[in-house]
C-alpha atoms as a PDB file:
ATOM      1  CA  UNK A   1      94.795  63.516  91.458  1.00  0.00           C
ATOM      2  CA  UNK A   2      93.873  60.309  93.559  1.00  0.00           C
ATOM      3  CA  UNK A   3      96.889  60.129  95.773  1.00  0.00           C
ATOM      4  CA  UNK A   4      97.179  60.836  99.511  1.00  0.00           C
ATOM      5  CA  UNK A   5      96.748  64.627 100.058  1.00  0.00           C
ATOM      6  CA  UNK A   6     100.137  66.368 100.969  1.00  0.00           C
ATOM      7  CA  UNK A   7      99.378  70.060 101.547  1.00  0.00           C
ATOM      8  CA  UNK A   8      96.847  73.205 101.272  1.00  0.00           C
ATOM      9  CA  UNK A   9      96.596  75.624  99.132  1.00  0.00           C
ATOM     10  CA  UNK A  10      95.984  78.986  99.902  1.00  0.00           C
ATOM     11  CA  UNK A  11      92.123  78.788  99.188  1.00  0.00           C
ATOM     12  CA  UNK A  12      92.089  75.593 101.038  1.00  0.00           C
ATOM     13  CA  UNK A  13      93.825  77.367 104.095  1.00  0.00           C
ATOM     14  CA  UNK A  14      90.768  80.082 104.145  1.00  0.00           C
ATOM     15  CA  UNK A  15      88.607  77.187 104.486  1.00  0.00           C
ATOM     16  CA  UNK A  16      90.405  75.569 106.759  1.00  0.00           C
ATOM     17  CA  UNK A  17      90.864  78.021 109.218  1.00  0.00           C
ATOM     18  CA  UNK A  18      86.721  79.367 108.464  1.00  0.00           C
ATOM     19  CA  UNK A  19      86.164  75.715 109.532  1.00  0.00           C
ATOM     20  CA  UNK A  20      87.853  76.070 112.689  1.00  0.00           C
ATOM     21  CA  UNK A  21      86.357  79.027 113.262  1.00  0.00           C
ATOM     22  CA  UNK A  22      82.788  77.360 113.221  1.00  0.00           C
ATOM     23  CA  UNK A  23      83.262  74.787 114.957  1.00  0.00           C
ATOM     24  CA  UNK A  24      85.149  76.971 117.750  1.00  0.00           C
ATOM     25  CA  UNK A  25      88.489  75.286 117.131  1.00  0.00           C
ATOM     26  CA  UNK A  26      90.016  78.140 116.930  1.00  0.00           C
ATOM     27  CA  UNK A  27      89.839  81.080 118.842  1.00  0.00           C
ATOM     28  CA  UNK A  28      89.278  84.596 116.910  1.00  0.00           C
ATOM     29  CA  UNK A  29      92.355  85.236 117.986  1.00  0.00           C
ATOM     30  CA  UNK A  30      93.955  82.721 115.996  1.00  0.00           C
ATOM     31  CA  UNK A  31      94.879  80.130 119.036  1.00  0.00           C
ATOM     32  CA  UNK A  32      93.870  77.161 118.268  1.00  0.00           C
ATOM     33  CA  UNK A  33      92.035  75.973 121.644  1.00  0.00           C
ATOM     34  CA  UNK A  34      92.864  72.698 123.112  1.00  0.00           C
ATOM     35  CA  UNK A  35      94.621  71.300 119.824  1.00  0.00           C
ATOM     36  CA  UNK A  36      97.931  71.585 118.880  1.00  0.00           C
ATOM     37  CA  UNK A  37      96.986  70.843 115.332  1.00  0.00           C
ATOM     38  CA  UNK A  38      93.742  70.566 113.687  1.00  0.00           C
ATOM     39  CA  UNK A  39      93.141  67.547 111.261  1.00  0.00           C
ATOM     40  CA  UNK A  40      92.476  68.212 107.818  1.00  0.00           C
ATOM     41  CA  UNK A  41      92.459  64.666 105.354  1.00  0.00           C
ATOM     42  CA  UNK A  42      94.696  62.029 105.550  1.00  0.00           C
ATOM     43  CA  UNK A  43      98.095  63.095 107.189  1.00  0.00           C
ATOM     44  CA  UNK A  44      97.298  67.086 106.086  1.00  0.00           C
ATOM     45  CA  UNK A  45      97.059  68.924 109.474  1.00  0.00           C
ATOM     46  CA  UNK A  46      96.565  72.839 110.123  1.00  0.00           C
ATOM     47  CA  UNK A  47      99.570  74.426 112.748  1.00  0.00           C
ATOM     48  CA  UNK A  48      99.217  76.806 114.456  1.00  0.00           C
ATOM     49  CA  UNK A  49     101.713  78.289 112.254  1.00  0.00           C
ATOM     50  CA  UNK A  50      99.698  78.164 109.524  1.00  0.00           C
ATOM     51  CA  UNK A  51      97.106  80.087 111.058  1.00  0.00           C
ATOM     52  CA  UNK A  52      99.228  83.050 111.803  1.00  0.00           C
ATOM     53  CA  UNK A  53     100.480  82.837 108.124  1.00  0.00           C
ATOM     54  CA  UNK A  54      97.205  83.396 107.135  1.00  0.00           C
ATOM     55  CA  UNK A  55      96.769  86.195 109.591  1.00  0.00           C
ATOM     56  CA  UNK A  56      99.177  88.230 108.729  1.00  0.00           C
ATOM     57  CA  UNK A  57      98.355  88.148 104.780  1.00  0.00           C
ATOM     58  CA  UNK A  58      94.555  88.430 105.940  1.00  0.00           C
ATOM     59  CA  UNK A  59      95.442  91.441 107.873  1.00  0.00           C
ATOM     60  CA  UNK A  60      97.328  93.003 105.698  1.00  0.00           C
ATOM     61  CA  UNK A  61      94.559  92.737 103.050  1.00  0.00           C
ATOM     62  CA  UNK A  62      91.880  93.769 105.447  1.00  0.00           C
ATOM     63  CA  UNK A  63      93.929  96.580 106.734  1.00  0.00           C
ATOM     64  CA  UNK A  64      94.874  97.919 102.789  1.00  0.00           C
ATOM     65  CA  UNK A  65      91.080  97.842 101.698  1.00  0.00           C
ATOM     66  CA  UNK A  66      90.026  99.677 104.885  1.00  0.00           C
ATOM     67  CA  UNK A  67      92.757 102.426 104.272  1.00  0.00           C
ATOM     68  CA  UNK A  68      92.370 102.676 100.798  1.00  0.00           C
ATOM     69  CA  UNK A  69      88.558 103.602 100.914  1.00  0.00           C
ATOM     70  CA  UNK A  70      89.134 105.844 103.857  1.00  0.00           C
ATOM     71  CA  UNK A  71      91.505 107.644 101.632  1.00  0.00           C
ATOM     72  CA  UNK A  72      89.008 108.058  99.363  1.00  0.00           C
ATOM     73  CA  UNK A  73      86.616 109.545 102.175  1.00  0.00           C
ATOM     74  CA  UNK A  74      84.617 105.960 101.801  1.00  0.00           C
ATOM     75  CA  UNK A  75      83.760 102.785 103.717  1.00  0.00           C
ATOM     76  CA  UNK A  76      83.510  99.169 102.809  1.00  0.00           C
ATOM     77  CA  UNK A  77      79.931  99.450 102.533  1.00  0.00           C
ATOM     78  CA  UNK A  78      80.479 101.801  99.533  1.00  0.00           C
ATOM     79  CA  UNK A  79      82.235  99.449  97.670  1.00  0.00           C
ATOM     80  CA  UNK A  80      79.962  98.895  94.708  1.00  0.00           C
ATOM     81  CA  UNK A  81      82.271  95.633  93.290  1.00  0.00           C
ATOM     82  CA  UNK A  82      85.327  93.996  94.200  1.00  0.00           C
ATOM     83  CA  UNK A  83      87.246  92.149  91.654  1.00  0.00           C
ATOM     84  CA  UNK A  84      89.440  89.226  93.182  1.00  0.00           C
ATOM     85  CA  UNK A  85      92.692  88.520  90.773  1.00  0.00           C
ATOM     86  CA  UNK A  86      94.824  85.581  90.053  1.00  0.00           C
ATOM     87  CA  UNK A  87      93.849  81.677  91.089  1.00  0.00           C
ATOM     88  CA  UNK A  88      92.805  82.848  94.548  1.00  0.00           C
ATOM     89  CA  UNK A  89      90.323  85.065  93.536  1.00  0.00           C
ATOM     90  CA  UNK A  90      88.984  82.385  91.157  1.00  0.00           C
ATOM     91  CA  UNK A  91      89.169  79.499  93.967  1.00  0.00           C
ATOM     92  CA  UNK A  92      88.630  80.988  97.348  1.00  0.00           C
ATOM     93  CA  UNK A  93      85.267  80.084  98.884  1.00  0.00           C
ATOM     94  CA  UNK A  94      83.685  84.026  99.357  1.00  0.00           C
ATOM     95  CA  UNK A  95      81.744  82.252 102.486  1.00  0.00           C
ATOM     96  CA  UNK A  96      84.876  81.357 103.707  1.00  0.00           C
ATOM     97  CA  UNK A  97      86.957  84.729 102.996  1.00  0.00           C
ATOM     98  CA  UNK A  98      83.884  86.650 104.887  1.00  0.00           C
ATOM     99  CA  UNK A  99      84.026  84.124 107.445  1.00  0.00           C
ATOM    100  CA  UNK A 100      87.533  84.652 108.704  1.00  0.00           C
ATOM    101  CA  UNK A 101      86.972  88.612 108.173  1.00  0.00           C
ATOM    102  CA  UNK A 102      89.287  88.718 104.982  1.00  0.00           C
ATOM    103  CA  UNK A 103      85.630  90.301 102.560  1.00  0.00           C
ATOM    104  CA  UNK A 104      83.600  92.809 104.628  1.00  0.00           C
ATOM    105  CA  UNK A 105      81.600  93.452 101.443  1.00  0.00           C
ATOM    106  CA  UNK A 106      78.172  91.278 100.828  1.00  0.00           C
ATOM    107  CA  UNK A 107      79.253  88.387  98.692  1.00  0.00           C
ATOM    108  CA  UNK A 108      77.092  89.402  95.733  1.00  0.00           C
ATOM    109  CA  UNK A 109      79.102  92.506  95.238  1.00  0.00           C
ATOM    110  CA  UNK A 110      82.873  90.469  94.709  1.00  0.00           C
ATOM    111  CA  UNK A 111      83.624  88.755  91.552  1.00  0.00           C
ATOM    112  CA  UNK A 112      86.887  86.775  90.674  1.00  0.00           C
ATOM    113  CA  UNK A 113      88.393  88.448  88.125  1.00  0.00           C
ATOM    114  CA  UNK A 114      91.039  85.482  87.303  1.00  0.00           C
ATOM    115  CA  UNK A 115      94.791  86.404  85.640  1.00  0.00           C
ATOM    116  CA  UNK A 116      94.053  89.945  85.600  1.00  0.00           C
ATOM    117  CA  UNK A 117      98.094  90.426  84.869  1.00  0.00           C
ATOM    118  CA  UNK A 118      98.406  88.426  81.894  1.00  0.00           C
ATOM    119  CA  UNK A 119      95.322  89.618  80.759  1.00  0.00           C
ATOM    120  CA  UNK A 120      96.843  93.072  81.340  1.00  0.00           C
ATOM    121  CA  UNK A 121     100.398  92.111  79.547  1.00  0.00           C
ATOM    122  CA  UNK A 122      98.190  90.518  76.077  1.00  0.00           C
ATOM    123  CA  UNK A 123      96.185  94.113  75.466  1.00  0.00           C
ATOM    124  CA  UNK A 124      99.583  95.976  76.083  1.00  0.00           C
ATOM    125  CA  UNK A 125     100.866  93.568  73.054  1.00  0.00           C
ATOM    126  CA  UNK A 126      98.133  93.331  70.869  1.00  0.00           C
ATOM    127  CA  UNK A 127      95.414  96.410  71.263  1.00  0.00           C
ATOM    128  CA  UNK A 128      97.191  99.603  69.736  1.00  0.00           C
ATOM    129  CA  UNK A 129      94.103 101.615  70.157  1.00  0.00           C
ATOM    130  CA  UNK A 130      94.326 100.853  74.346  1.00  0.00           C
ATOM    131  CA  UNK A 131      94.342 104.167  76.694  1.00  0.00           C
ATOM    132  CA  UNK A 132      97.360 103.266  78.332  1.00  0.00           C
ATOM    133  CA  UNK A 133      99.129 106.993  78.802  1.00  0.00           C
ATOM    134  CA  UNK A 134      95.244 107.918  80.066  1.00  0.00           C
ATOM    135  CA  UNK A 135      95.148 105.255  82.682  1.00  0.00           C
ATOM    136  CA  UNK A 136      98.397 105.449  83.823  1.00  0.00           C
ATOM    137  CA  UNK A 137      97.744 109.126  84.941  1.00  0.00           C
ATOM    138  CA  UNK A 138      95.133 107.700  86.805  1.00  0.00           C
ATOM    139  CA  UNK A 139      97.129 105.501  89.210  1.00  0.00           C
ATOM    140  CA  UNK A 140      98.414 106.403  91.907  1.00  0.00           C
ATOM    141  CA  UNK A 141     100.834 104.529  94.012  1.00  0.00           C
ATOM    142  CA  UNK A 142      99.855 104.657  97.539  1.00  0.00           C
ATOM    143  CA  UNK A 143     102.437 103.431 100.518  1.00  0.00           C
ATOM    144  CA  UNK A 144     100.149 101.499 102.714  1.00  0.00           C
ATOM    145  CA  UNK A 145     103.387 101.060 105.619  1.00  0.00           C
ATOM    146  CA  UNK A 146     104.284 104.812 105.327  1.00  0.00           C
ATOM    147  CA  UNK A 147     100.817 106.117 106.754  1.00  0.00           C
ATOM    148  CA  UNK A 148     101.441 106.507 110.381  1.00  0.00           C
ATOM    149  CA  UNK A 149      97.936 104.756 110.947  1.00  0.00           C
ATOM    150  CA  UNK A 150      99.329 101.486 109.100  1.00  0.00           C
ATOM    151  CA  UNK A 151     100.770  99.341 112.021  1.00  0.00           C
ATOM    152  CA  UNK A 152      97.309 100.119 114.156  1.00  0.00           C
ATOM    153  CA  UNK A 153      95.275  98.946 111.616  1.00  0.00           C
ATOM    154  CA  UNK A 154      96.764  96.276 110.595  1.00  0.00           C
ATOM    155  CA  UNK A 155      97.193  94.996 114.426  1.00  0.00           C
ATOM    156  CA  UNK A 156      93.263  95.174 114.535  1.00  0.00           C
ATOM    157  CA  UNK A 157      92.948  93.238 111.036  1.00  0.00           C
ATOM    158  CA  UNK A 158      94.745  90.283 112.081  1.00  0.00           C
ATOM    159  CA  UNK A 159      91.971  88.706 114.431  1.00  0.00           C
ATOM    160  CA  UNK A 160      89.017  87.125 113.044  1.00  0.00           C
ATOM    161  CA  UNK A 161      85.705  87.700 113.590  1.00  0.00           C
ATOM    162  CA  UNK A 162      83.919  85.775 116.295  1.00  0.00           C
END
């Protein structure tokens, strides 16, 4: 809007910390090495906080995709497309999600899918002719923390990739 910048977004955090990755900044660990905060633009600086924020919602992504398709007795390189909902799917630099580990799928294959819920809510509304009793015998809710594997996973998930 042509004022000073005063925060990130959550796309702008992915790049951010894919930046810092590159130019070895920050550790695939998530330390930040020799900084204590990493300069963005203008007074907008990345924590160290910040970077474990976006661990943990990276990992637990990462590790939810990996268990879901092992469920399904497949891997990530099965996935044929995957759809990326809401503003961060339609903002989120792929480069930059693959960089810090969060897509393990070639980039070609994942397409934003923007607001996939209001979309959702409108054709519940308006189409009467939609299969909604035949897709929702279909789902399946599936209790990522319950599987004894969960906390593993989701321990390796949280680095990035070096």
């Amino acid at each position: 809007g042509g004022g000073e910048p005063r925060g990130l977004c959550g796309s702008g955090l992915v790049d951010a910390v894919a930046a810092g990755l590159e130019l070895e900044w920050i550790h695939p660990s998530g330390r930040m090495k020799n900084l204590t905060q990493m300069p963005l633009a203008g007074p907008v600086m990345l924590s160290a906080t910040d970077v474990r924020e976006l661990q943990l919602a990276k990992g637990a992504i990462a590790a939810g995709l990996r268990m879901l398709t092992a469920r399904l007795g497949a891997s990530l390189e099965d996935i044929e497309q995957l759809h990326l909902a809401g503003a961060f799917g339609n903002y989120i630099s792929r480069t930059s999600a693959q960089r810090i580990g969060l897509l393990r799928v070639p980039l070609n294959r994942v397409r934003p899918a923007g607001n996939t819920a209001l979309l959702g809510a409108k054709r519940a509304l308006f189409e009467e002719t939609a299969p909604w009793d035949a897709i929702a015998k279909r789902v399946e809710h599936v209790s990522l923390n319950e599987d004894p594997n969960f906390q593993e996973i989701y321990a390796e998930e949280m680095g990035f990739p070096g």
